[in-house]
PDB file of N, CA and C in Angstrom:
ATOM      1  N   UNK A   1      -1.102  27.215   5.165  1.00  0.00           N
ATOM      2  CA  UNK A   1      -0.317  27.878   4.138  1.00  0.00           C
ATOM      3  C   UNK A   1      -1.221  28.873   3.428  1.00  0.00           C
ATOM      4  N   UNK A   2      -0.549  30.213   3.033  1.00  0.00           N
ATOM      5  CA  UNK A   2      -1.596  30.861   2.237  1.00  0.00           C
ATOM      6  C   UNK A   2      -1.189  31.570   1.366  1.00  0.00           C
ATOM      7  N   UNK A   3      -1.690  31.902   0.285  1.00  0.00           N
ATOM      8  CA  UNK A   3      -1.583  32.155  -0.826  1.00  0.00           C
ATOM      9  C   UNK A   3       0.067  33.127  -1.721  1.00  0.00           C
ATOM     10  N   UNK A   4       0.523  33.892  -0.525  1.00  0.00           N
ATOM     11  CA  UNK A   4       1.446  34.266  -0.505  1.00  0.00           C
ATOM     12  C   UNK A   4       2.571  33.486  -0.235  1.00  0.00           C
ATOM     13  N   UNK A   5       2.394  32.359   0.056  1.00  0.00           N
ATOM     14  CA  UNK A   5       3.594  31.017   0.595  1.00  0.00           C
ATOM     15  C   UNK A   5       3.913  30.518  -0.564  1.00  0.00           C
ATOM     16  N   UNK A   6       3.237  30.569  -1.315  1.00  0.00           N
ATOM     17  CA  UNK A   6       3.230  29.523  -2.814  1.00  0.00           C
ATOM     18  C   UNK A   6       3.545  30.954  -4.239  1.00  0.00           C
ATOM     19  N   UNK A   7       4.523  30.866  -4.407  1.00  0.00           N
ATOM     20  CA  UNK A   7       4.676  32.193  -5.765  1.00  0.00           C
ATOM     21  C   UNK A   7       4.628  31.290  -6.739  1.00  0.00           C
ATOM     22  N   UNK A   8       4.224  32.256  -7.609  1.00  0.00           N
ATOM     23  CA  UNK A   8       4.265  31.788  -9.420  1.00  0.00           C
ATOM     24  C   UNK A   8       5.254  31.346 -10.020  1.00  0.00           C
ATOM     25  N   UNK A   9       6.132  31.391  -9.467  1.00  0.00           N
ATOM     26  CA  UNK A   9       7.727  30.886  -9.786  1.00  0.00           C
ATOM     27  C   UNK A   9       7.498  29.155  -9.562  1.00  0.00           C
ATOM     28  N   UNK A  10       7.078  28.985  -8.211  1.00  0.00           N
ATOM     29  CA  UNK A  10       6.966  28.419  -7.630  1.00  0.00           C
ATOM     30  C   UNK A  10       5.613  26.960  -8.183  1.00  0.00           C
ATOM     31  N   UNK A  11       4.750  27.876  -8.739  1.00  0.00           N
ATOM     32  CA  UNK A  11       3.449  26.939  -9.612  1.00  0.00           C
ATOM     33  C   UNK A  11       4.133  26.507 -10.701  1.00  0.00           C
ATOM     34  N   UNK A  12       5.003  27.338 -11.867  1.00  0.00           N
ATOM     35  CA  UNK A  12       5.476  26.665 -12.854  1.00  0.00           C
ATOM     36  C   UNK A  12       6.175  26.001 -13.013  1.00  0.00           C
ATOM     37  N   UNK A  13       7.102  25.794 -11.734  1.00  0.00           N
ATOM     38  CA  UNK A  13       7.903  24.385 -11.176  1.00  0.00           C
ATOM     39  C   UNK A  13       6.945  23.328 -11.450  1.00  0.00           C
ATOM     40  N   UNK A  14       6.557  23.347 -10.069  1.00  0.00           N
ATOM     41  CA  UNK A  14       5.453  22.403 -10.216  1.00  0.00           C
ATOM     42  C   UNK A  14       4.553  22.551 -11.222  1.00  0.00           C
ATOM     43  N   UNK A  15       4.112  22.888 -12.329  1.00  0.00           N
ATOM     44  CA  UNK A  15       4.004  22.521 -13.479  1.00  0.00           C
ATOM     45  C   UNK A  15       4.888  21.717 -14.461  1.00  0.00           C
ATOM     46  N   UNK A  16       5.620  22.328 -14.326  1.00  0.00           N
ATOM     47  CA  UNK A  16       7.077  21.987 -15.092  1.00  0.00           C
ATOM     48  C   UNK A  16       6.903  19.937 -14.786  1.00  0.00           C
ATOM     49  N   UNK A  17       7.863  20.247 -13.618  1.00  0.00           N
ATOM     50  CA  UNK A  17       7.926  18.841 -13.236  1.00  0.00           C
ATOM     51  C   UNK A  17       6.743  17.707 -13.138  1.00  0.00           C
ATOM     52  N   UNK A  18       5.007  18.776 -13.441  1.00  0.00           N
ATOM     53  CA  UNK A  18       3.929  17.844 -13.483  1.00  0.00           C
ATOM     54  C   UNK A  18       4.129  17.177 -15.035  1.00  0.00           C
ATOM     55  N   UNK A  19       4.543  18.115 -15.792  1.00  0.00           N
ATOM     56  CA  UNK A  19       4.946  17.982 -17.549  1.00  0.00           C
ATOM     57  C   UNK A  19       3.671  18.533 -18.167  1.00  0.00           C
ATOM     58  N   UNK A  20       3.061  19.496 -17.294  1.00  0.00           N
ATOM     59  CA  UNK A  20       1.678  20.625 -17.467  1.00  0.00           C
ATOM     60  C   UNK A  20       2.099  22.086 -18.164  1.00  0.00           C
ATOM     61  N   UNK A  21       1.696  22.233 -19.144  1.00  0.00           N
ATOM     62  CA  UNK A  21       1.922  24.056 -19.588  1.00  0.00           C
ATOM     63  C   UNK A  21       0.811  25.029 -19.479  1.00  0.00           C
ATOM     64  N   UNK A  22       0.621  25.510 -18.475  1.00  0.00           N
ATOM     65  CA  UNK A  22      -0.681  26.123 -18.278  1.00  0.00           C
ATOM     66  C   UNK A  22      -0.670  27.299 -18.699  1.00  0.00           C
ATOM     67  N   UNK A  23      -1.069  28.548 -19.367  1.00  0.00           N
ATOM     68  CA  UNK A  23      -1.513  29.253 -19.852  1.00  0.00           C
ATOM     69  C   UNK A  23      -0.973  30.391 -18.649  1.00  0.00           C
ATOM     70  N   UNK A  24      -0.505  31.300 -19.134  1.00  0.00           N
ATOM     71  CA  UNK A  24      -0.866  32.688 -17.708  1.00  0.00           C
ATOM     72  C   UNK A  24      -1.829  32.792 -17.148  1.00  0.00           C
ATOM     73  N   UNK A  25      -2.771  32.490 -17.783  1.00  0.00           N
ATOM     74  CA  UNK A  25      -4.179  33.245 -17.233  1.00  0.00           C
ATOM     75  C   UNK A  25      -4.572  31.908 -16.155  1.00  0.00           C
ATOM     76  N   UNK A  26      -3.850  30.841 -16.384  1.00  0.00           N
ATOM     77  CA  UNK A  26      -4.404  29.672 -15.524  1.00  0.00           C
ATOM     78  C   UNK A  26      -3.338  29.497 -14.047  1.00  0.00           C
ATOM     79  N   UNK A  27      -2.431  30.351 -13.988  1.00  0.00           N
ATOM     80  CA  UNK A  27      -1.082  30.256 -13.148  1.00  0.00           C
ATOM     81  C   UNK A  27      -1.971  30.701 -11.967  1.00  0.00           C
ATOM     82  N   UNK A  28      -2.662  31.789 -12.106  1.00  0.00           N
ATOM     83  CA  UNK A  28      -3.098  32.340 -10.395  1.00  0.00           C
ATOM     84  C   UNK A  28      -4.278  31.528 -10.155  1.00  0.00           C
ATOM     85  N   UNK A  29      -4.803  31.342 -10.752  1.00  0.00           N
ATOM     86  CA  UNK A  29      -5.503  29.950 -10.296  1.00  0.00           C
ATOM     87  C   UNK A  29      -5.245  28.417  -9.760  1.00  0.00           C
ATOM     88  N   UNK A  30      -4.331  28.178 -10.465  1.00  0.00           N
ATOM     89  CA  UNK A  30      -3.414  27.171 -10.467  1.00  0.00           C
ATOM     90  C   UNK A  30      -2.686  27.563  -8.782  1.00  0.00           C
ATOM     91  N   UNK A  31      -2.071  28.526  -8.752  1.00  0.00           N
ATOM     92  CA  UNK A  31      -1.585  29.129  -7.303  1.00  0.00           C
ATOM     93  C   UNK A  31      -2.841  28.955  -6.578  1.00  0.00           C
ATOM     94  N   UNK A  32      -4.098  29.706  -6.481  1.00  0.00           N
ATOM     95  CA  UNK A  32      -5.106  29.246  -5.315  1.00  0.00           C
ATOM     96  C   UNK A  32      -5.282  27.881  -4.669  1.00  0.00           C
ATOM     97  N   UNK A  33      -5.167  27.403  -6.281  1.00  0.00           N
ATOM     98  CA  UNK A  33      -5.874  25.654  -5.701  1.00  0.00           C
ATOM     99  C   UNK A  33      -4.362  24.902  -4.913  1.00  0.00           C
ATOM    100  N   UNK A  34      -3.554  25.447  -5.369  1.00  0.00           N
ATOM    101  CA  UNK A  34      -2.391  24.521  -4.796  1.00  0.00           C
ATOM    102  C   UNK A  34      -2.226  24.931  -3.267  1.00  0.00           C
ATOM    103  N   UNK A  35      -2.331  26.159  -3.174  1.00  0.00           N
ATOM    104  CA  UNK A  35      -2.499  27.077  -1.558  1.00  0.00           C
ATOM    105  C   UNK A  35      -3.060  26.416  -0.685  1.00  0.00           C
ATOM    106  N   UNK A  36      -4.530  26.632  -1.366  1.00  0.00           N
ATOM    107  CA  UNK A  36      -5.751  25.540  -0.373  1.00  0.00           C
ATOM    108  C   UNK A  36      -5.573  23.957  -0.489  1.00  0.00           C
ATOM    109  N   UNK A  37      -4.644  23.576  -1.140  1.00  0.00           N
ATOM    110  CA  UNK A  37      -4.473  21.696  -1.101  1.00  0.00           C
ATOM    111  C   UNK A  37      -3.622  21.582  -0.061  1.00  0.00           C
ATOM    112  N   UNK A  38      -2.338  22.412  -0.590  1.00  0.00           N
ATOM    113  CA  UNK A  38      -0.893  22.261   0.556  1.00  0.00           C
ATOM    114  C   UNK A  38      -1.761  22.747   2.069  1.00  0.00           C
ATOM    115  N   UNK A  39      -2.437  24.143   2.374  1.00  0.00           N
ATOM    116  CA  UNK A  39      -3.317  24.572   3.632  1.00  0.00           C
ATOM    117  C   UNK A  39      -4.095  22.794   4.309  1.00  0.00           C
ATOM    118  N   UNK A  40      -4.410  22.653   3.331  1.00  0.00           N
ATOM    119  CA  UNK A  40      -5.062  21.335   4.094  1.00  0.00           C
ATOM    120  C   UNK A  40      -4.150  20.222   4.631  1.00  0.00           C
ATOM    121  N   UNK A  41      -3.526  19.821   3.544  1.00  0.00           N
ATOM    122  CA  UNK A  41      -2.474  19.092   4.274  1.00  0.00           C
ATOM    123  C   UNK A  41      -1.532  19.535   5.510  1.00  0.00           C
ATOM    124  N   UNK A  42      -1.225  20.730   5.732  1.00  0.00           N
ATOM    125  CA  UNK A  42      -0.350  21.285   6.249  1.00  0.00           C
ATOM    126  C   UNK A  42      -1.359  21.127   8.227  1.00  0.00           C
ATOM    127  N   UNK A  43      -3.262  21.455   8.112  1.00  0.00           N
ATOM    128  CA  UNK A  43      -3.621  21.023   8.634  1.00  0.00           C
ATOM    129  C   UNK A  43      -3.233  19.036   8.944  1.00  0.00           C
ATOM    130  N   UNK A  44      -3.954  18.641   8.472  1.00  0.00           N
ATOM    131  CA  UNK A  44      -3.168  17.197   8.963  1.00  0.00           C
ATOM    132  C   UNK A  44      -1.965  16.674   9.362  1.00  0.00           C
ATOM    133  N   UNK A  45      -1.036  17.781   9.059  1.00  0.00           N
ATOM    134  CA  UNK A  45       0.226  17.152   9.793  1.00  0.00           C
ATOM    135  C   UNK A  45      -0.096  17.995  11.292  1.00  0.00           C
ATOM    136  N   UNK A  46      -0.754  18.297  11.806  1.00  0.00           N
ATOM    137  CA  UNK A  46      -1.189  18.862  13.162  1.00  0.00           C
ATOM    138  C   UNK A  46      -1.870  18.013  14.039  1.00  0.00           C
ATOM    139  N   UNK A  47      -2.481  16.853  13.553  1.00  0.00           N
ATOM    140  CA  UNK A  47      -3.315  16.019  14.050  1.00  0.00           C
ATOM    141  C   UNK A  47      -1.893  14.593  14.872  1.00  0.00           C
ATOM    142  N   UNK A  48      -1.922  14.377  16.029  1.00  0.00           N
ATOM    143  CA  UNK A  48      -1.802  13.432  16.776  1.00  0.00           C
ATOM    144  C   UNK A  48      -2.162  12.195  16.420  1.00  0.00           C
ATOM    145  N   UNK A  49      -1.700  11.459  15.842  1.00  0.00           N
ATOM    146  CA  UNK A  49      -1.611   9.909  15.635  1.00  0.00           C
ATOM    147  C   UNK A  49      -0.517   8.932  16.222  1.00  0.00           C
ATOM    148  N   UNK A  50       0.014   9.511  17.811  1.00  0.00           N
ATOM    149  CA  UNK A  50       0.470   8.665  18.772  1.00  0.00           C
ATOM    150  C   UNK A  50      -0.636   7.549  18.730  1.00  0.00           C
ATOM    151  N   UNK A  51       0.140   6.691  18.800  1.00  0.00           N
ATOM    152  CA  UNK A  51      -0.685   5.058  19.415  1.00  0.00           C
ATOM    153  C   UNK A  51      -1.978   4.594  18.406  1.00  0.00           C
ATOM    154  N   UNK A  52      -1.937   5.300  16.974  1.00  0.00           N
ATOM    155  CA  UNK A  52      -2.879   5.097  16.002  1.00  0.00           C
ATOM    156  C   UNK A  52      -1.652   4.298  15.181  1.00  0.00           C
ATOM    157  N   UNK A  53      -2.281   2.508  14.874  1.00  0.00           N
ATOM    158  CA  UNK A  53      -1.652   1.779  14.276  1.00  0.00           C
ATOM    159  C   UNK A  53      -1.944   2.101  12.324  1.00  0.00           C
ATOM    160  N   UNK A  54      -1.317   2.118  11.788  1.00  0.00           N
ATOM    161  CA  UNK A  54      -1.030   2.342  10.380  1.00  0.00           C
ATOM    162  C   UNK A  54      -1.774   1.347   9.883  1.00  0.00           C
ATOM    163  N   UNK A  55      -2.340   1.986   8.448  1.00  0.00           N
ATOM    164  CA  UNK A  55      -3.201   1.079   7.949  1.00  0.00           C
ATOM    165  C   UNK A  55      -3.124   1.194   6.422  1.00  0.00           C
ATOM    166  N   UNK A  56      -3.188  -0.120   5.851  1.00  0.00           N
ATOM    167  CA  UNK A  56      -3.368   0.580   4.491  1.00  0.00           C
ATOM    168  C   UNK A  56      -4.622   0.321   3.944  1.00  0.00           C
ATOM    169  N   UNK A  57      -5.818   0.286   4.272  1.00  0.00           N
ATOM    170  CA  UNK A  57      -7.082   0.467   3.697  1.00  0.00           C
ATOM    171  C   UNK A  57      -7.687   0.844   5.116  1.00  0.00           C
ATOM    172  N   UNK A  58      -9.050   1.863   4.261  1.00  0.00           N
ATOM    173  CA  UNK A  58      -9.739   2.362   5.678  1.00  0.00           C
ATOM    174  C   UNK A  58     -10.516   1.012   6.283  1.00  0.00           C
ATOM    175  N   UNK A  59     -10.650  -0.119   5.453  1.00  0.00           N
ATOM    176  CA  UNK A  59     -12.051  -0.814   6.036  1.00  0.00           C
ATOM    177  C   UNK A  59     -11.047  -2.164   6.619  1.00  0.00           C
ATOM    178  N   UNK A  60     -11.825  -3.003   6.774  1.00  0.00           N
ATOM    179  CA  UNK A  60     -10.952  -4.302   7.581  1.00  0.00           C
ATOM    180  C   UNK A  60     -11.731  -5.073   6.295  1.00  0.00           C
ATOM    181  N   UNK A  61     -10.657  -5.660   5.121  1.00  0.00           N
ATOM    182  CA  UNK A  61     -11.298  -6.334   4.130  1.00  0.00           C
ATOM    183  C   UNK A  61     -10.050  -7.244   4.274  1.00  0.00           C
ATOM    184  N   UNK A  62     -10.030  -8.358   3.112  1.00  0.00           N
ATOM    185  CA  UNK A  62      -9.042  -9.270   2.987  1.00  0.00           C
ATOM    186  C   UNK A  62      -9.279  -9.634   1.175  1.00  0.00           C
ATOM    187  N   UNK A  63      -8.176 -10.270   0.737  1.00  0.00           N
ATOM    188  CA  UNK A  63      -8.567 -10.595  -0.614  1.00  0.00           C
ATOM    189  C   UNK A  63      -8.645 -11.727  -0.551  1.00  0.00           C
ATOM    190  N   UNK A  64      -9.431 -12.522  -1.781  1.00  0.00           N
ATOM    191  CA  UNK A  64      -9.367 -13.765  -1.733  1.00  0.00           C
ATOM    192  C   UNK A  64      -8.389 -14.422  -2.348  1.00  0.00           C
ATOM    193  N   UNK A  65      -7.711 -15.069  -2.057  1.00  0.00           N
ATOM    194  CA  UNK A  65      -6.903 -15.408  -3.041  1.00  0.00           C
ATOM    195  C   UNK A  65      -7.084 -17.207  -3.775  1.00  0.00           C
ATOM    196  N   UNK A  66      -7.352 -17.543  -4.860  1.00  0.00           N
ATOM    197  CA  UNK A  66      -7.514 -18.443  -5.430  1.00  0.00           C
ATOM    198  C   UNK A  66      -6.304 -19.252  -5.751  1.00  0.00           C
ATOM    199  N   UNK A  67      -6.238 -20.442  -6.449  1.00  0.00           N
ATOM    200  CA  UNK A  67      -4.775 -21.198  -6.421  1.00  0.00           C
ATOM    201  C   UNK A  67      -4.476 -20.388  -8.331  1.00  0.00           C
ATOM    202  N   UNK A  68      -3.302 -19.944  -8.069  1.00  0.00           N
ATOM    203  CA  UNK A  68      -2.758 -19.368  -9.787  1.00  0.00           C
ATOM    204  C   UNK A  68      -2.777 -20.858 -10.346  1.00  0.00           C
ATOM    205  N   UNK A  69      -3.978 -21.285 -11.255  1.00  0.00           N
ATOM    206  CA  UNK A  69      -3.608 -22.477 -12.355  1.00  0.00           C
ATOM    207  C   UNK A  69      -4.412 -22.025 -13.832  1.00  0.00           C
ATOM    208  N   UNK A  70      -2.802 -22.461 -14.672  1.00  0.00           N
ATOM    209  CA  UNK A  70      -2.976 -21.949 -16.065  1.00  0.00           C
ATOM    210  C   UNK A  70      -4.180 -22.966 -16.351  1.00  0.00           C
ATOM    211  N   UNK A  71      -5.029 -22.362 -17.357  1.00  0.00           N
ATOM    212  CA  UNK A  71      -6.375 -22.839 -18.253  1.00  0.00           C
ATOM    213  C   UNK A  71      -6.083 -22.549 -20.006  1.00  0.00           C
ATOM    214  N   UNK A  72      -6.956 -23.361 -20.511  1.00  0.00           N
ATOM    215  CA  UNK A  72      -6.889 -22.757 -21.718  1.00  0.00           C
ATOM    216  C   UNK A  72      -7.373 -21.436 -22.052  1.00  0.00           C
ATOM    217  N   UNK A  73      -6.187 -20.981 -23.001  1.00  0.00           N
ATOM    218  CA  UNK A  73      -6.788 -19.470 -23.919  1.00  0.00           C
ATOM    219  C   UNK A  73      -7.031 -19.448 -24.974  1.00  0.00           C
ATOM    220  N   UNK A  74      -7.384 -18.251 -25.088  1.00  0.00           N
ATOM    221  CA  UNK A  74      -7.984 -18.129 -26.739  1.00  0.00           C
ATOM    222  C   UNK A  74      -7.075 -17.970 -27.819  1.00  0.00           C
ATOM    223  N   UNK A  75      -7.271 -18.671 -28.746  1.00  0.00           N
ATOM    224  CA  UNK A  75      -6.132 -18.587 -29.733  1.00  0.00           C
ATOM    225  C   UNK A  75      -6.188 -17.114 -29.982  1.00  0.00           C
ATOM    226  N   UNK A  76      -4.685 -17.031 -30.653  1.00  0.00           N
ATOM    227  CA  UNK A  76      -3.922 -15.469 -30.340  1.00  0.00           C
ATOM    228  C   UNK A  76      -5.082 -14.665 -32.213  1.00  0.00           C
ATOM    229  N   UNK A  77      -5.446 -15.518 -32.810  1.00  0.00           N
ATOM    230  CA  UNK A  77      -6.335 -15.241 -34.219  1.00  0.00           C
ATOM    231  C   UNK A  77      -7.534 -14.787 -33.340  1.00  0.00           C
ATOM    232  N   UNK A  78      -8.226 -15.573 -32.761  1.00  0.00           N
ATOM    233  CA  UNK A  78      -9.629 -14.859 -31.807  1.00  0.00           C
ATOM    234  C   UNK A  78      -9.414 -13.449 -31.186  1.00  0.00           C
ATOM    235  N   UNK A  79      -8.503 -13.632 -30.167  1.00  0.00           N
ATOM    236  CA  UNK A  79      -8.031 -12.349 -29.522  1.00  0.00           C
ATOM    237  C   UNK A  79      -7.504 -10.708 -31.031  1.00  0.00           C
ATOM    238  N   UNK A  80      -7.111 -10.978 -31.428  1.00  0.00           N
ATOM    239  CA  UNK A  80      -7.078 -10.382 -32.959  1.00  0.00           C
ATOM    240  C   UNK A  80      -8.129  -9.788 -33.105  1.00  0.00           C
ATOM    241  N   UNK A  81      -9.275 -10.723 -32.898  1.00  0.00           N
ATOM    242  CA  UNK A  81     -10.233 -10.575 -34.170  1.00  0.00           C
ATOM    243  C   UNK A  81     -11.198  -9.057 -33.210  1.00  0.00           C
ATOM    244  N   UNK A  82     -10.869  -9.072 -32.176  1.00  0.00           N
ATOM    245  CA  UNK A  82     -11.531  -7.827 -31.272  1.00  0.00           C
ATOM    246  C   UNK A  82     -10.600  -6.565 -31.330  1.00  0.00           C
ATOM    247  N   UNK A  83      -9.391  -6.646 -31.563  1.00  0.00           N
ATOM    248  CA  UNK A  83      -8.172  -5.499 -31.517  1.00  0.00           C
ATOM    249  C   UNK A  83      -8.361  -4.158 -32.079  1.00  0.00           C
ATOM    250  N   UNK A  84      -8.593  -3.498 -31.799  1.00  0.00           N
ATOM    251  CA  UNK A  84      -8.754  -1.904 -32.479  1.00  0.00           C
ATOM    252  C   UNK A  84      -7.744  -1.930 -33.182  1.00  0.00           C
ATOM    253  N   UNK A  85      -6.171  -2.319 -33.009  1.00  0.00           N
ATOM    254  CA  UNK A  85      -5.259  -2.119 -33.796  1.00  0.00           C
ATOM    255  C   UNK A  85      -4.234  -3.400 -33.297  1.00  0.00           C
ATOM    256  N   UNK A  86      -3.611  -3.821 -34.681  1.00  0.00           N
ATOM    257  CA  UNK A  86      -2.564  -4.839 -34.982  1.00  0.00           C
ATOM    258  C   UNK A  86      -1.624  -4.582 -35.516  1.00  0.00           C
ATOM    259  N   UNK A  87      -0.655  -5.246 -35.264  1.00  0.00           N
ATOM    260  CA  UNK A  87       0.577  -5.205 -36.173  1.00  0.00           C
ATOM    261  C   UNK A  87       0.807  -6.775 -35.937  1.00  0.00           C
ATOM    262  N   UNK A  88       1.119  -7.141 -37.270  1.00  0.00           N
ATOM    263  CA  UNK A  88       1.263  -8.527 -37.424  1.00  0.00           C
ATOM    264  C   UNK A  88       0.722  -9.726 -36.221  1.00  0.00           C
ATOM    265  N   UNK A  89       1.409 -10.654 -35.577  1.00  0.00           N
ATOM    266  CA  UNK A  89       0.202 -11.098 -34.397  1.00  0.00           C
ATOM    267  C   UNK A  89       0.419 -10.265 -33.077  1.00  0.00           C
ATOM    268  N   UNK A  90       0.533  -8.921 -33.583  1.00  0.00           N
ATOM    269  CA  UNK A  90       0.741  -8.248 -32.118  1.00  0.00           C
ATOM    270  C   UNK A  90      -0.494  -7.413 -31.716  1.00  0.00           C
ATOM    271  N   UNK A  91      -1.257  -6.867 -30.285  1.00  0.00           N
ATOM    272  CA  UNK A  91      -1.602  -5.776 -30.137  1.00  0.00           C
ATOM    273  C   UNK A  91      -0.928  -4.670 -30.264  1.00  0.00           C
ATOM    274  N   UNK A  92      -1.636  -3.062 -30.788  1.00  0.00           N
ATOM    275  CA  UNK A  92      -0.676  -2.373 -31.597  1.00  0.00           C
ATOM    276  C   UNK A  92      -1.477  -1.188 -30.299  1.00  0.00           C
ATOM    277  N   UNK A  93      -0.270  -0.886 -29.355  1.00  0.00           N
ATOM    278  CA  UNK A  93      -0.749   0.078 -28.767  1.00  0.00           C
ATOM    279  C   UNK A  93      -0.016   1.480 -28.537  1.00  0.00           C
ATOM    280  N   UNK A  94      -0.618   2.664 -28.084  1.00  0.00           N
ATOM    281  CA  UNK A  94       0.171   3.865 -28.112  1.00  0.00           C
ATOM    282  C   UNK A  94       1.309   4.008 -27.653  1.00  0.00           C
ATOM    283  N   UNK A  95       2.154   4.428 -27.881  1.00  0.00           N
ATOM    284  CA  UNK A  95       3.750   4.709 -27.026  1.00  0.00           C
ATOM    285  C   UNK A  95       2.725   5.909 -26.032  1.00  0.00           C
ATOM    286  N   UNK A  96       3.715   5.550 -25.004  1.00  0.00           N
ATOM    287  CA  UNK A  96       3.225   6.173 -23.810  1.00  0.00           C
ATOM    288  C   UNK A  96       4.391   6.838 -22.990  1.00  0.00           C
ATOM    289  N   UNK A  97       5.794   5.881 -23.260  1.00  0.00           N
ATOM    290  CA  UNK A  97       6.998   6.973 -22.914  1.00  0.00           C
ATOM    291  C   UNK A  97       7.633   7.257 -24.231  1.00  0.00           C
ATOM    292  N   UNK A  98       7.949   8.704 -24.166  1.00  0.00           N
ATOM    293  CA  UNK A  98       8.989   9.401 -25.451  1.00  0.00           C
ATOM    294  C   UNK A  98      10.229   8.203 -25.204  1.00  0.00           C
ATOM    295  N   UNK A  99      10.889   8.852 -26.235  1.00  0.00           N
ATOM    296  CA  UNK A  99      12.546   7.519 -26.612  1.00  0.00           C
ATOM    297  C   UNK A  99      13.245   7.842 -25.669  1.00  0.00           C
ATOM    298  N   UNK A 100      13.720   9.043 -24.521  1.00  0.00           N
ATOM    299  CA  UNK A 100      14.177   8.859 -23.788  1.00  0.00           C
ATOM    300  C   UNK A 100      13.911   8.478 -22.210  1.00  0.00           C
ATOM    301  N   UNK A 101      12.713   7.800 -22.307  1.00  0.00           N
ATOM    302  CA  UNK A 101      12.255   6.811 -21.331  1.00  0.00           C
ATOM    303  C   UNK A 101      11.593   7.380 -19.967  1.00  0.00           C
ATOM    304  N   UNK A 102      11.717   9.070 -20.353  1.00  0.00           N
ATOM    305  CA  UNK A 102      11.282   9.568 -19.151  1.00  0.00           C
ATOM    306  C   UNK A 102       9.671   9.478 -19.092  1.00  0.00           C
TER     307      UNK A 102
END
């Protein structure tokens, strides 16, 4: 893919939908790097992986898995007592989705 495949119309979409506001001056840049990411990928879909079994990690690992048994915890006053922020016996942490959940 090259640089002319990808328009500026086209970057502030994909900005848009990243939930990114980039600056003008960052759009044709923003266009290069996306050129040369999609170019690469666009290489790999060229590559032959007949009879190459799917994997989801590169290495041959396994996890261990232990038996799930509850133990004692720390009273919820201890755990407190480390908290950057509280609200009553709660951890008090950032909202991370706006109110309409997107």
């Amino acid at each position: 893919m090259s640089e002319q495949d990808l328009s500026i119309k086209d970057v502030r979409h994909i900005a848009k939908l990243s939930r990114l506001a980039p600056d003008d001056a960052a759009i044709e840049s923003l266009r290069s790097s996306l050129s040369s990411i999609l170019g690469h990928i666009a290489k790999l879909s060229t590559v032959d992986v007949a009879g190459v079994e799917p994997m989801a990690h590169p290495l041959a690992i396994s996890n261990r898995l232990d038996a799930d048994e509850s133990g004692a915890t720390l009273p919820i006053e201890m755990v407190l007592l480390n908290a950057p922020a509280k609200v009553d016996r709660f951890l008090a942490v950032p909202k991370v989705l706006d109110e309409g959940g997107a």
